[in-house]
Protein backbone atom coordinates (compact mmCIF):
# COMPACT_ATOMS: atom_id res chain seq x y z
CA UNK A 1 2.70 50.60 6.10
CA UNK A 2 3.31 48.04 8.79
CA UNK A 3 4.16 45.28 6.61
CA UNK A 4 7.34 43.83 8.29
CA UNK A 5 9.49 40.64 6.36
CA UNK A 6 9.20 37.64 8.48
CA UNK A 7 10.00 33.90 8.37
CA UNK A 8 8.32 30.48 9.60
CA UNK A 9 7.97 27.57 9.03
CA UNK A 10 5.68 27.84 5.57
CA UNK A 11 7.57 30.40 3.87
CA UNK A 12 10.56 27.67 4.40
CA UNK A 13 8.63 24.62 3.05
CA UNK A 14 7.60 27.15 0.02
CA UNK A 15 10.96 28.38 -0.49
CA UNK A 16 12.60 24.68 -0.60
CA UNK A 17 10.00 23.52 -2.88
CA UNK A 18 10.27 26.54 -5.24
CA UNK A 19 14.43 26.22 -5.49
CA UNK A 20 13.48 22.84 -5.66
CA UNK A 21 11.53 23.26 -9.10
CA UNK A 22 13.96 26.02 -10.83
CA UNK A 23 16.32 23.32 -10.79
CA UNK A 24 14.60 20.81 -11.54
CA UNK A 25 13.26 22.87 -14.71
CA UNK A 26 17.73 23.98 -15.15
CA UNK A 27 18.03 20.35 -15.83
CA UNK A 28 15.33 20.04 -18.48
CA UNK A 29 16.62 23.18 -20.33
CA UNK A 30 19.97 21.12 -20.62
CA UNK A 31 18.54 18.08 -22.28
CA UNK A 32 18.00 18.74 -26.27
CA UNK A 33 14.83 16.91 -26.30
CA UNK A 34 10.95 18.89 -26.77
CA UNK A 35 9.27 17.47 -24.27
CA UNK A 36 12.29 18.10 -21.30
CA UNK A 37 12.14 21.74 -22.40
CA UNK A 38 7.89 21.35 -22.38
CA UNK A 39 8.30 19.97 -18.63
CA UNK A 40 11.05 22.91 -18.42
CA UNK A 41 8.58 25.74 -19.15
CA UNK A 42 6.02 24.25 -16.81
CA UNK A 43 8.27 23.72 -14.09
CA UNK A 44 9.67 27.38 -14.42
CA UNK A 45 5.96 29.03 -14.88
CA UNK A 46 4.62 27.05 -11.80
CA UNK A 47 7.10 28.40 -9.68
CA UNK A 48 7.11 31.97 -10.88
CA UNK A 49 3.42 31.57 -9.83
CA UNK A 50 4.61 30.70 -6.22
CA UNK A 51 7.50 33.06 -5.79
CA UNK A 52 4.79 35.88 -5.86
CA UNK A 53 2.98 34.44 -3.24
CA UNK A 54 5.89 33.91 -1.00
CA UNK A 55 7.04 37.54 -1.43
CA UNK A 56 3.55 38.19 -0.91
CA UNK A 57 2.87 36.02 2.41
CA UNK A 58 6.10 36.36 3.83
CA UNK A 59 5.95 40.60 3.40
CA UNK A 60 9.51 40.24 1.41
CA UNK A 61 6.97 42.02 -1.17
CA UNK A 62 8.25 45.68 0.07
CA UNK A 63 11.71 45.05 -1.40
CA UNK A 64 9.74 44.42 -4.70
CA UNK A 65 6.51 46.06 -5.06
CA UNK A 66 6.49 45.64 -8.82
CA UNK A 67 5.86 42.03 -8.49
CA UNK A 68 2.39 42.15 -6.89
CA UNK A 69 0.06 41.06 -8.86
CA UNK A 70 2.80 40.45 -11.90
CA UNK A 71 2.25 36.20 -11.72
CA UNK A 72 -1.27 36.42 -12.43
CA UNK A 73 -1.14 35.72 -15.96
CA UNK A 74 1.23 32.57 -15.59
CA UNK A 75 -1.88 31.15 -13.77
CA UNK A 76 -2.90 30.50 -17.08
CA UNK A 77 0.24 29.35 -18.94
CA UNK A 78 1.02 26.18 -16.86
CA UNK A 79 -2.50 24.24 -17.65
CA UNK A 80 -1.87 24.29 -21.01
CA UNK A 81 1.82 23.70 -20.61
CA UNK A 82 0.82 20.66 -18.58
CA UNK A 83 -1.37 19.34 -21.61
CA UNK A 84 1.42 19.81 -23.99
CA UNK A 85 3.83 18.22 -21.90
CA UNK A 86 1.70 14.91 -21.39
CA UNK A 87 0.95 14.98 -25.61
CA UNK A 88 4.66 15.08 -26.49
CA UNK A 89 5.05 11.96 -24.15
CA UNK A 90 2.22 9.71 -25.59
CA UNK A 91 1.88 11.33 -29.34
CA UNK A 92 4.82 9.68 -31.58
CA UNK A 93 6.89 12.02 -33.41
CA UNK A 94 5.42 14.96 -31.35
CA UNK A 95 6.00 18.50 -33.05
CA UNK A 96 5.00 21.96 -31.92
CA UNK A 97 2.68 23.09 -33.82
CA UNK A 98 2.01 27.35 -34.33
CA UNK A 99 -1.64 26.67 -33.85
CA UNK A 100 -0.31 25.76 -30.11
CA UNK A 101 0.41 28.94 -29.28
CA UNK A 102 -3.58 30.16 -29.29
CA UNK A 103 -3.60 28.00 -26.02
CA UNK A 104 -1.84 31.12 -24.29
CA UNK A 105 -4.48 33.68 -25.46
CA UNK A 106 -5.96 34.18 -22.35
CA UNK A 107 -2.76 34.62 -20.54
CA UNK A 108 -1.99 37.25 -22.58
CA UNK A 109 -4.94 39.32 -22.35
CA UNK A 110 -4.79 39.10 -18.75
CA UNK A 111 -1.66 40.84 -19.07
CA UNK A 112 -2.76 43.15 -21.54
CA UNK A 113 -5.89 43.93 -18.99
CA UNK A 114 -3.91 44.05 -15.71
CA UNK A 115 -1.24 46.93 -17.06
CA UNK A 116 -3.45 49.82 -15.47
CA UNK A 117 -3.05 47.42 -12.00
CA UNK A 118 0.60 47.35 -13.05
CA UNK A 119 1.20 51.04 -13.28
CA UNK A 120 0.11 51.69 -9.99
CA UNK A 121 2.39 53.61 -7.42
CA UNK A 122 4.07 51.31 -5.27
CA UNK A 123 2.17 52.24 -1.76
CA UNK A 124 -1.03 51.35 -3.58
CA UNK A 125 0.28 47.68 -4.23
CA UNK A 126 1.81 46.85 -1.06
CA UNK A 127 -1.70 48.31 0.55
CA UNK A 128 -3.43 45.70 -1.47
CA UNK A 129 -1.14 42.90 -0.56
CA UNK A 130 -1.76 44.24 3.72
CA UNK A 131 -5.30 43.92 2.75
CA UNK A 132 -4.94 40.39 0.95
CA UNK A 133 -3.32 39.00 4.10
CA UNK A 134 -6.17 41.13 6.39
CA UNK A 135 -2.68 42.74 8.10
CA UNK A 136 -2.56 46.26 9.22
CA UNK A 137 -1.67 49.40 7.26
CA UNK A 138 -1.64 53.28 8.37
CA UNK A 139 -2.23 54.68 4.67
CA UNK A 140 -5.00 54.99 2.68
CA UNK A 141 -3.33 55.00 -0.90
CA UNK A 142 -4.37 56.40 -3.92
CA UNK A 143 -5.63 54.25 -6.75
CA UNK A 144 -5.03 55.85 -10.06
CA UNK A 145 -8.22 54.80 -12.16
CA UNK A 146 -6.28 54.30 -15.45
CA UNK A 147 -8.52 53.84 -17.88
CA UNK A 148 -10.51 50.67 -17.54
CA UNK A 149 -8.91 50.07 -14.19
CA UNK A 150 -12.01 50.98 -12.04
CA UNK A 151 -13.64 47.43 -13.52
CA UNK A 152 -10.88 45.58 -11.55
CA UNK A 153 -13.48 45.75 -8.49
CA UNK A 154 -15.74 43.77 -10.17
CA UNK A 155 -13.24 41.54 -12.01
CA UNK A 156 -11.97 40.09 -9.07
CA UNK A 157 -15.23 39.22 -7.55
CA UNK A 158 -15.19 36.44 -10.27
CA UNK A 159 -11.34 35.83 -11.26
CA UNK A 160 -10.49 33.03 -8.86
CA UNK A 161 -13.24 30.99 -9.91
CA UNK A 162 -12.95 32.20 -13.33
CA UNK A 163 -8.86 30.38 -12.85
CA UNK A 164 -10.14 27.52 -11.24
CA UNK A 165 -13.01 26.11 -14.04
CA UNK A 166 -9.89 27.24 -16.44
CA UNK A 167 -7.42 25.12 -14.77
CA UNK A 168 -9.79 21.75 -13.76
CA UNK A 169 -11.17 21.89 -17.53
CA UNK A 170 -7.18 21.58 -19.25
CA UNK A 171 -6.34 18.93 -16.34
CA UNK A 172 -9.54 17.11 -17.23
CA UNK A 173 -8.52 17.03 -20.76
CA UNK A 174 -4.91 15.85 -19.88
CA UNK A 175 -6.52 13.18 -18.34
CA UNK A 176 -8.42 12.13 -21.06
CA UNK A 177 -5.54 12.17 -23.10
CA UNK A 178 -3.32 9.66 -21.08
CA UNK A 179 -6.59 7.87 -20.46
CA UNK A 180 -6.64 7.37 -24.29
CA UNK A 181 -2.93 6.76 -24.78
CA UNK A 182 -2.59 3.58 -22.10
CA UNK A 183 -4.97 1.51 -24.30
CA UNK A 184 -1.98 2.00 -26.95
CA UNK A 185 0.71 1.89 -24.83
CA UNK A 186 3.44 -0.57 -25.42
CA UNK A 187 7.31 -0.96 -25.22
CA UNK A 188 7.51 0.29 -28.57
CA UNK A 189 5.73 3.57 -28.42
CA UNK A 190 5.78 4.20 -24.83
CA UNK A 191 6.73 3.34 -21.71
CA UNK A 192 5.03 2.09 -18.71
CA UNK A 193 7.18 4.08 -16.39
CA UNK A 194 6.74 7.24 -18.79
CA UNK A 195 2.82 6.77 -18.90
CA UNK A 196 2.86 6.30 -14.87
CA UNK A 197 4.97 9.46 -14.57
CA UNK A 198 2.71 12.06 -16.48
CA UNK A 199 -0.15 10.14 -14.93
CA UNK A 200 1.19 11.00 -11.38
CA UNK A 201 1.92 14.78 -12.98
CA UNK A 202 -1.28 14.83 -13.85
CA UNK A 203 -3.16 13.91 -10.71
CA UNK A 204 -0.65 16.12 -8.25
CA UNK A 205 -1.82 19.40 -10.04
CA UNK A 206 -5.56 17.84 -9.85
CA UNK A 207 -5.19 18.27 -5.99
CA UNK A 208 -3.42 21.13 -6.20
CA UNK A 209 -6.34 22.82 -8.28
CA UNK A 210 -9.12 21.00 -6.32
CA UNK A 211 -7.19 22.63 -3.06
CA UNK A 212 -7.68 25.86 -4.39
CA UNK A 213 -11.20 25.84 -5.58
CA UNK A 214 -12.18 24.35 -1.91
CA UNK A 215 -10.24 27.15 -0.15
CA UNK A 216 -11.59 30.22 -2.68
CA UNK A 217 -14.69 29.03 -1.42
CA UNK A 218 -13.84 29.56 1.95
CA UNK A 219 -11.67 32.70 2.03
CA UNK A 220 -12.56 35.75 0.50
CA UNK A 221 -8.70 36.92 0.36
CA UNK A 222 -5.27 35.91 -0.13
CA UNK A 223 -5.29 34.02 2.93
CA UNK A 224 -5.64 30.62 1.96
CA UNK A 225 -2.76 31.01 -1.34
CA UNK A 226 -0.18 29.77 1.21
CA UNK A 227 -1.40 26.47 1.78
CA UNK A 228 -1.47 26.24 -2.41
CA UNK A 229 2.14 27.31 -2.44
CA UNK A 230 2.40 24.94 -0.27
CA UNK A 231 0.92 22.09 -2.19
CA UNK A 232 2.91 22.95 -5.35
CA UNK A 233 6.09 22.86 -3.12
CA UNK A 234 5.09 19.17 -2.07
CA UNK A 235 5.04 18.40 -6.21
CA UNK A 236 8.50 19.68 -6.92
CA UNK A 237 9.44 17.40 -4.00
CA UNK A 238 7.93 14.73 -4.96
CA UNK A 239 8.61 15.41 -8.96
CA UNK A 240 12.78 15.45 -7.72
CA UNK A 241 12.25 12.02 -5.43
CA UNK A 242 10.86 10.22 -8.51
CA UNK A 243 13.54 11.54 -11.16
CA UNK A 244 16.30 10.57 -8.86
CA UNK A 245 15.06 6.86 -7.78
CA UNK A 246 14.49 6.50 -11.69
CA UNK A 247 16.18 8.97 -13.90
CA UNK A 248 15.68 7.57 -17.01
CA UNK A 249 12.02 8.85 -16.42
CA UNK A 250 13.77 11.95 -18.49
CA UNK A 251 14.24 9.87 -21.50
CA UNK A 252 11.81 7.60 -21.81
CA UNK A 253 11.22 7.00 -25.26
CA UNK A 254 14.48 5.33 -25.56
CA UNK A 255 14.92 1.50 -25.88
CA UNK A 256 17.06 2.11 -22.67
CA UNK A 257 14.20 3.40 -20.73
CA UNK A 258 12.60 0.04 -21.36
CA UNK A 259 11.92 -1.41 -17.75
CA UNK A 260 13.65 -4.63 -17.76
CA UNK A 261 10.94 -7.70 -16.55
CA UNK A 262 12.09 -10.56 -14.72
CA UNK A 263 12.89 -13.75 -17.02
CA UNK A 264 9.96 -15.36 -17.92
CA UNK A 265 9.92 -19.28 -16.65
CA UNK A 266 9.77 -20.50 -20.39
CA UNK A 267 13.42 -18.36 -21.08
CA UNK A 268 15.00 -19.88 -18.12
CA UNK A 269 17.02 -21.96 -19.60
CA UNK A 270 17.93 -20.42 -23.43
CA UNK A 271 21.25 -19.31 -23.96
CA UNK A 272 20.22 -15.67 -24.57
CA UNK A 273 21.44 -13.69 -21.10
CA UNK A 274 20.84 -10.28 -20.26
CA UNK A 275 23.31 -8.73 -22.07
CA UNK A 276 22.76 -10.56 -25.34
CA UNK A 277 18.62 -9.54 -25.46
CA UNK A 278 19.75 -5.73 -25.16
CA UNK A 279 21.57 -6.21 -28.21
CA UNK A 280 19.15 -7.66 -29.77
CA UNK A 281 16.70 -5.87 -28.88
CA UNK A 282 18.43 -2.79 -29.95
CA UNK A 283 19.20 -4.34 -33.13
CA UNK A 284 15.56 -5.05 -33.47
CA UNK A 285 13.97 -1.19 -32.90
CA UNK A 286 16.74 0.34 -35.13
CA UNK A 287 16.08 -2.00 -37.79
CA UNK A 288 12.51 -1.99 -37.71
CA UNK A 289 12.40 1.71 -37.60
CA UNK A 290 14.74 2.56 -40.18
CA UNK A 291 14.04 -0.21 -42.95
CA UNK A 292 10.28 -0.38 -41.99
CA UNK A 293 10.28 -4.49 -42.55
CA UNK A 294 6.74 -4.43 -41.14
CA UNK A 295 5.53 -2.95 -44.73
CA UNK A 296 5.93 -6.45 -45.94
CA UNK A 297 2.29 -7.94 -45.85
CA UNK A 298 4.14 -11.64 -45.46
CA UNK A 299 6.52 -10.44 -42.98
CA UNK A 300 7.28 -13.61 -40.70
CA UNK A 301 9.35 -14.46 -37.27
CA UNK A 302 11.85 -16.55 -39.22
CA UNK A 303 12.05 -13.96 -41.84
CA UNK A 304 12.52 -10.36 -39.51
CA UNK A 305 14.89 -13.07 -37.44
CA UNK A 306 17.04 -13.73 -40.28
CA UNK A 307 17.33 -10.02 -41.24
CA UNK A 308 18.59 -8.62 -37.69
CA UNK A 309 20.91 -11.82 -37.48
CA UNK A 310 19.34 -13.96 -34.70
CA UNK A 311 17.71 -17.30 -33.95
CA UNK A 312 13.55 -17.34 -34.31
CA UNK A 313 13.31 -18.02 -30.61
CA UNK A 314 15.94 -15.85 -29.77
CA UNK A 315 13.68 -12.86 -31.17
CA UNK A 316 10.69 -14.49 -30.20
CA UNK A 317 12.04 -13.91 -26.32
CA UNK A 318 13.51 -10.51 -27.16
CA UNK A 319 9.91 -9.72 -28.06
CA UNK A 320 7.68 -11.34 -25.54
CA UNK A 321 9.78 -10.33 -22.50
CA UNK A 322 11.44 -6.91 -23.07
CA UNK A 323 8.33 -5.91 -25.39
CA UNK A 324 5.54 -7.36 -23.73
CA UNK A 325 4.00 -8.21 -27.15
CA UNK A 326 3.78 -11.51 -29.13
CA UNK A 327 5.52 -10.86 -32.54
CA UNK A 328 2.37 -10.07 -34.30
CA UNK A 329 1.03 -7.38 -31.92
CA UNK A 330 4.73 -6.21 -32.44
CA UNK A 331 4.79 -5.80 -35.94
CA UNK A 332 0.85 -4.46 -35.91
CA UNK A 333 2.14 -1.70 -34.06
CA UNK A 334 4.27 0.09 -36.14
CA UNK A 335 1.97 -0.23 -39.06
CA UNK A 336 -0.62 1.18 -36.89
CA UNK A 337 1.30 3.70 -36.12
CA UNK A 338 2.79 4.31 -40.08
CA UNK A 339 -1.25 4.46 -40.88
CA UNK A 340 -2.16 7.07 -38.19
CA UNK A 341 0.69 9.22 -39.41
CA UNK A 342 -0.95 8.83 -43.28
CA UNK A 343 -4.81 9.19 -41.97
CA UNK A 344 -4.00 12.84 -40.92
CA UNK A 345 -1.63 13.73 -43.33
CA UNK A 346 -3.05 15.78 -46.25
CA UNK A 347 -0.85 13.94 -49.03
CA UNK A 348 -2.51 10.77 -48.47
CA UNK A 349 -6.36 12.01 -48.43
CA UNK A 350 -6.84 10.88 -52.36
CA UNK A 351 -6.27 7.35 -50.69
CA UNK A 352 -9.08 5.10 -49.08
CA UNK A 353 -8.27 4.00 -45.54
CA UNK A 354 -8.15 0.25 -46.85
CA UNK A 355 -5.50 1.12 -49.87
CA UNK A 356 -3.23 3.25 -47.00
CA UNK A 357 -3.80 0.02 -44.82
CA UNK A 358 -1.94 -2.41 -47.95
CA UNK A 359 0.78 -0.24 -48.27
CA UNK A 360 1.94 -0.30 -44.67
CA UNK A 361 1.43 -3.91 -44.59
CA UNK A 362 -2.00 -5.62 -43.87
CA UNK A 363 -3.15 -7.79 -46.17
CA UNK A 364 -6.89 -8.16 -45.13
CA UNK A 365 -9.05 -5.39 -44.29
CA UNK A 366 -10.73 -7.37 -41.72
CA UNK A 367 -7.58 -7.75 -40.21
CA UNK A 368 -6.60 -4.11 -39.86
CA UNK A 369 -9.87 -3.19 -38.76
CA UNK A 370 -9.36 -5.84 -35.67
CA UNK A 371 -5.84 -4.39 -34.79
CA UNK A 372 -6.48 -0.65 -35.50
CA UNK A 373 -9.47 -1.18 -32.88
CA UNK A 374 -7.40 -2.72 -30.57
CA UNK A 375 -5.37 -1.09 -30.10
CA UNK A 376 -6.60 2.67 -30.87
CA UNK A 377 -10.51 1.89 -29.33
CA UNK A 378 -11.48 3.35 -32.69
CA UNK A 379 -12.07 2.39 -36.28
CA UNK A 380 -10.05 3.97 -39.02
CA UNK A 381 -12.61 6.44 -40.43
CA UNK A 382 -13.52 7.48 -36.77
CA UNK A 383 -9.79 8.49 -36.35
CA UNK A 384 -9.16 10.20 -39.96
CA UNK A 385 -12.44 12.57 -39.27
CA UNK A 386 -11.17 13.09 -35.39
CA UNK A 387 -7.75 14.03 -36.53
CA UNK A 388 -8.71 16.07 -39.24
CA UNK A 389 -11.58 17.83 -37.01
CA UNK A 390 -8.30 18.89 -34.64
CA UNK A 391 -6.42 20.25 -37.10
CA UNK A 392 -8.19 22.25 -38.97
């Protein structure tokens, strides 16, 4: 075997890019909250993904032979991952869910059908990485047909583009769901900085994918994988540069993740500063979400002002400029919220949508129609019967 360790200029840029993302993924694994440890586990299986490939391009494989071919199956973890990741940013009061775990079917059967290729002698493995690459060998090694092994020939043929529908298909879908999500997004619920950041996520393994389907095409070996690695490296990069010019990216469902706007003109001259509008506004989310004032179908300004112990227009500016809501859409949004929670939940399903609507606070129906469309771009009963379709 002529296969001789080497190192340039890609297998650097790969390498960087890869240490890049283990700690990057070290840092999520830290934090206690599910969707750090979701960005975690897509980090960590994006990178064992690469790791193979730089072994495999750079010929470091020979000090490792077992690891050829062992990163195929993670090729299918990380779409999904990605999927999850984005829901547990834009679905309130995210929660894994067993049912989850059927995503990574087909990543384990690929591992269950590549332990023949596994248990191959070592010479056999490094031949096929020579071959990969088109680089010379001197051996003609003996593959030991393990029981269905011999259909690995024609397997292959069809694997890459097999990956690449696979991979498009749950990036598509992660799409759709931000897509869905901004029409709801607010201050409240989520953040613009937050929806911007799995929207960039989503887009950089897009081009990743798109890269590979373009250069399968066009090679009919290993050959082009390195410019992939090379792609993913550029993500991690990228991924670090935005979490350090705006960490709070990591915790972005907190009222300190808020992006602070500029002063509206009409504030300019209230006696509420900076520092007093945090408060405030903290004041404001803990009540509301803990004593659920918004139940109240004649919930008022003056009213929700008096019970978090400010002035009308004092909350009426906390609101308008921190939330980017008048105090309405405010208060609409958490019963919309409160009512998707109760459409899908199977205690509530005696209920009619309108009686569900009452209780968390609308007093017309014509009225909760209007702000459940607006802000979900559906009606009630076309969300129950989606909901219910996923779950089940």
């Amino acid at each position: 075997m002529l296969l001789k360790p080497f190192v340039d200029v890609w297998s650097i840029l790969i390498f960087s890019g890869v240490i890049q993302g283990f700690l990057l993924a070290f840092n999520c694994f830290s934090m206690p909250r599910q969707d750090h440890k979701l960005l975690g586990w897509l980090l960590v299986s994006v990178c064992l993904t690469v790791v193979e490939v730089l072994l495999c391009y750079s010929n470091y494989i020979i000090y490792v032979p077992s690891l050829v071919g062992a990163s195929e199956p993670f090729n299918f973890v990380f779409p999904p991952l990605l999927y999850f990741y984005s829901l547990s940013l834009v679905e309130p009061g995210f929660q894994w869910k067993p049912r989850y775990w059927w995503a990574f079917l087909p990543a384990g059967l690929l591992a269950l059908y590549m332990l023949p290729f596994f248990a191959q002698a070592n010479d056999w493995l490094l031949q096929t990485v020579a071959l990969a690459y088109h680089r010379p060998t001197q051996m003609d090694a003996v593959f030991r047909n393990y029981a269905w092994a011999s259909s690995y020939t024609g397997f292959y043929s069809v694997f890459k583009y097999l990956l690449v529908g696979y991979q498009i298909s749950y990036l598509l879908l992660t799409l759709r769901l931000i897509h869905h999500y901004k029409a709801r997004a607010t201050a409240v619920t989520l953040t613009t900085a937050s929806l911007r950041w799995v929207t960039q996520i989503s887009w950089s393994f897009l081009v990743v994918f798109i890269v590979y389907a373009l250069l399968t095409g066009y090679y009919q070996s290993d050959v082009g994988d390195v410019y992939v690695a090379t792609c993913v490296s550029l993500v991690c990069f990228g991924m670090s540069f935005q979490l350090i010019r705006q960490s709070k990216l990591l915790d972005p469902l907190t009222p300190a993740a808020t992006p602070m706007r500029s002063p509206p003109i009409k504030y300019e001259k209230t006696a509420l500063d900076a520092a007093a509008a945090q408060q405030t506004l903290a004041r404001l989310l803990h009540y509301v979400e803990q004593e659920k004032p918004f139940r109240q179908n004649d919930l008022s300004l003056p009213v929700l002002a008096a019970q978090v112990a400010t002035a009308p227009h004092h909350l009426s500016q906390v609101i308008n400029q921190y939330c980017g809501q008048n105090f309405f859409d405010f208060i609409n949004t958490y019963r919309i919220q409160e009512i998707q929670q109760k459409l899908t939940a199977p205690q509530y399903d005696h209920l009619k949508i309108e009686a569900i609507a009452l209780e968390s606070g609308f007093n017309s129906k014509s009225a909760f129609n209007a702000a459940f469309k607006k802000m979900t771009r559906q009606t009630p009963s076309q969300y129950r019967k989606a909901r219910v379709t996923a779950q089940s």
